[in-house]
Each structure stands twice: as structure tokens, then as C-alpha cells.
Protein backbone atom coordinates (compact mmCIF):
# COMPACT_ATOMS: atom_id res chain seq x y z
CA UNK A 1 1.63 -4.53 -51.26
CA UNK A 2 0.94 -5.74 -47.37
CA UNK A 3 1.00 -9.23 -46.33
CA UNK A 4 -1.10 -10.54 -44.02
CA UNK A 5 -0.15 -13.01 -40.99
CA UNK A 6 -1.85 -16.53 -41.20
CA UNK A 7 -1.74 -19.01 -39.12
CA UNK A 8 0.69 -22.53 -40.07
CA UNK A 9 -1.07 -24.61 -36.97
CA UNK A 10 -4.05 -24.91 -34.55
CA UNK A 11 -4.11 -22.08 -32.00
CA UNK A 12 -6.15 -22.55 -29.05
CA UNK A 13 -7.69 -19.78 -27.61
CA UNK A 14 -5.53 -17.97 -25.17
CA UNK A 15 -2.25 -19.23 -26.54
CA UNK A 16 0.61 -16.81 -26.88
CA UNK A 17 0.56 -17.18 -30.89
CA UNK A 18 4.99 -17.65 -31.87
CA UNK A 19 6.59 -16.65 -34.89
CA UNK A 20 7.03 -20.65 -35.70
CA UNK A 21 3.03 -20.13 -35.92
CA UNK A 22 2.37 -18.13 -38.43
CA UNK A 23 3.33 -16.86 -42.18
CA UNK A 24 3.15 -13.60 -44.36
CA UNK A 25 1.02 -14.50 -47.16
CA UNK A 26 -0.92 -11.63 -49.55
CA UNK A 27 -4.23 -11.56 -50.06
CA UNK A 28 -3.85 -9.07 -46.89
CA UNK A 29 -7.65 -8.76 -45.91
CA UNK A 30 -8.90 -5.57 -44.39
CA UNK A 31 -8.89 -5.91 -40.27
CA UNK A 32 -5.81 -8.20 -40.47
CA UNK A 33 -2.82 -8.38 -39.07
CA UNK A 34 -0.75 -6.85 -40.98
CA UNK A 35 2.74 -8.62 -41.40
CA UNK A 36 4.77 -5.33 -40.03
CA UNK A 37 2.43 -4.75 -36.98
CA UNK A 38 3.33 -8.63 -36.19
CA UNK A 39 5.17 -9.00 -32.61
CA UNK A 40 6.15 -12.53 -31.22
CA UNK A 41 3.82 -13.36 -27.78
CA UNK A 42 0.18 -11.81 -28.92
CA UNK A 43 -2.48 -13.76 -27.71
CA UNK A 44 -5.16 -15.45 -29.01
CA UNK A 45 -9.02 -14.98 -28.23
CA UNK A 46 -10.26 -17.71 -30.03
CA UNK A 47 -9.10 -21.15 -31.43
CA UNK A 48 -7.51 -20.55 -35.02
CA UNK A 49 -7.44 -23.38 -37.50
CA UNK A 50 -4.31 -23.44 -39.91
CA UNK A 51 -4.03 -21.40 -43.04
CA UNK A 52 -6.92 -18.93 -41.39
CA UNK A 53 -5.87 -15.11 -41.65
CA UNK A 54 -5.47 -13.90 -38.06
CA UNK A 55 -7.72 -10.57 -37.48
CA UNK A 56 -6.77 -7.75 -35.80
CA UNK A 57 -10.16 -8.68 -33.39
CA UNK A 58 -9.03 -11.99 -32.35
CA UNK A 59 -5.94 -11.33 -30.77
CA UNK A 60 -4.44 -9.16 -28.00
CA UNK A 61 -1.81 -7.11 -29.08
CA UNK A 62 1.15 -6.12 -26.54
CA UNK A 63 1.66 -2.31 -26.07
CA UNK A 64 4.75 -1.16 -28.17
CA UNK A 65 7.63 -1.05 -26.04
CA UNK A 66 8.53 1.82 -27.77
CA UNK A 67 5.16 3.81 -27.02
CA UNK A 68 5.77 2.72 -23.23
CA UNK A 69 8.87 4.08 -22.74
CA UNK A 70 7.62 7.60 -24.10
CA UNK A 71 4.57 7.30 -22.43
CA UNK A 72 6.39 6.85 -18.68
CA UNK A 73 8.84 9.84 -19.71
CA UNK A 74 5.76 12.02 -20.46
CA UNK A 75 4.60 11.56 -16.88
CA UNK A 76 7.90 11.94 -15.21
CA UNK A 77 8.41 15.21 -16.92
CA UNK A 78 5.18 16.28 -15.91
CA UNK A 79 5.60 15.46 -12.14
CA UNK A 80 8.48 17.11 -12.07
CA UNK A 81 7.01 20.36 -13.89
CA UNK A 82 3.90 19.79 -11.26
């Protein structure tokens, strides 16, 4: 049972979308964000108009802090193997 992320208010394209913006609502709809892939500060690419489901396409998602910090140990380890 996912829940999709909608947006509560006009977004304008290029706007850092907040969590004040949107909701969790089910239908989830294929190519959605989904409500636990949601992270405060992704950007929109194009204006959103309220209660519209917010695709997985018109946003830029921030790289998981989590997948960063692995990523960047990964190539220290190897530099120092090299």
C-alpha cells in the first residue's frame, strides 16, 4: 500500500519543493514519487498546480547522503590500494 506525494500549493518551476508543500495521498500512480523516497529540498522542473501527483520525471532528486558517503569511501580505499 504506497502513497504517493502530491502537491498542497503552486510550485513554480525550479522551486526547491518543502515538506509544508506536499501530502501522502494513495492512489500512488506508477512513475511517482513515492512517499518513502520523499526528501525535503528536491526541485522542481516544471510549474505544479495543487492536488497534482508529483512524478518521478519532474523533479530533481538529491543524491542520498547515505550513497555519498559510501561512494567517497569506495574511492579512498581504492587510492590507497592503488
Amino acid at each position: 500500500m504506497k502513497r504517493g506525494v502530491y502537491s498542497k500549493i503552486n510550485i513554480k518551476k525550479g522551486e526547491k519543493i518543502r515538506n509544508e508543500d506536499i501530502f501522502f495521498a494513495m492512489p500512488y500512480i506508477n512513475g511517482q514519487v513515492e512517499s518513502g523516497k520523499w526528501k525535503d529540498g528536491i526541485v522542481s522542473k516544471i510549474d505544479i498546480k495543487p492536488n497534482e501527483p508529483i512524478s518521478t520525471d519532474e523533479v530533481l532528486m538529491p543524491e542520498d547522503n547515505d550513497y555519498i558517503i559510501i561512494k567517497k569511501a569506495i574511492h579512498e580505499v581504492k587510492a590507497m590500494l592503488s
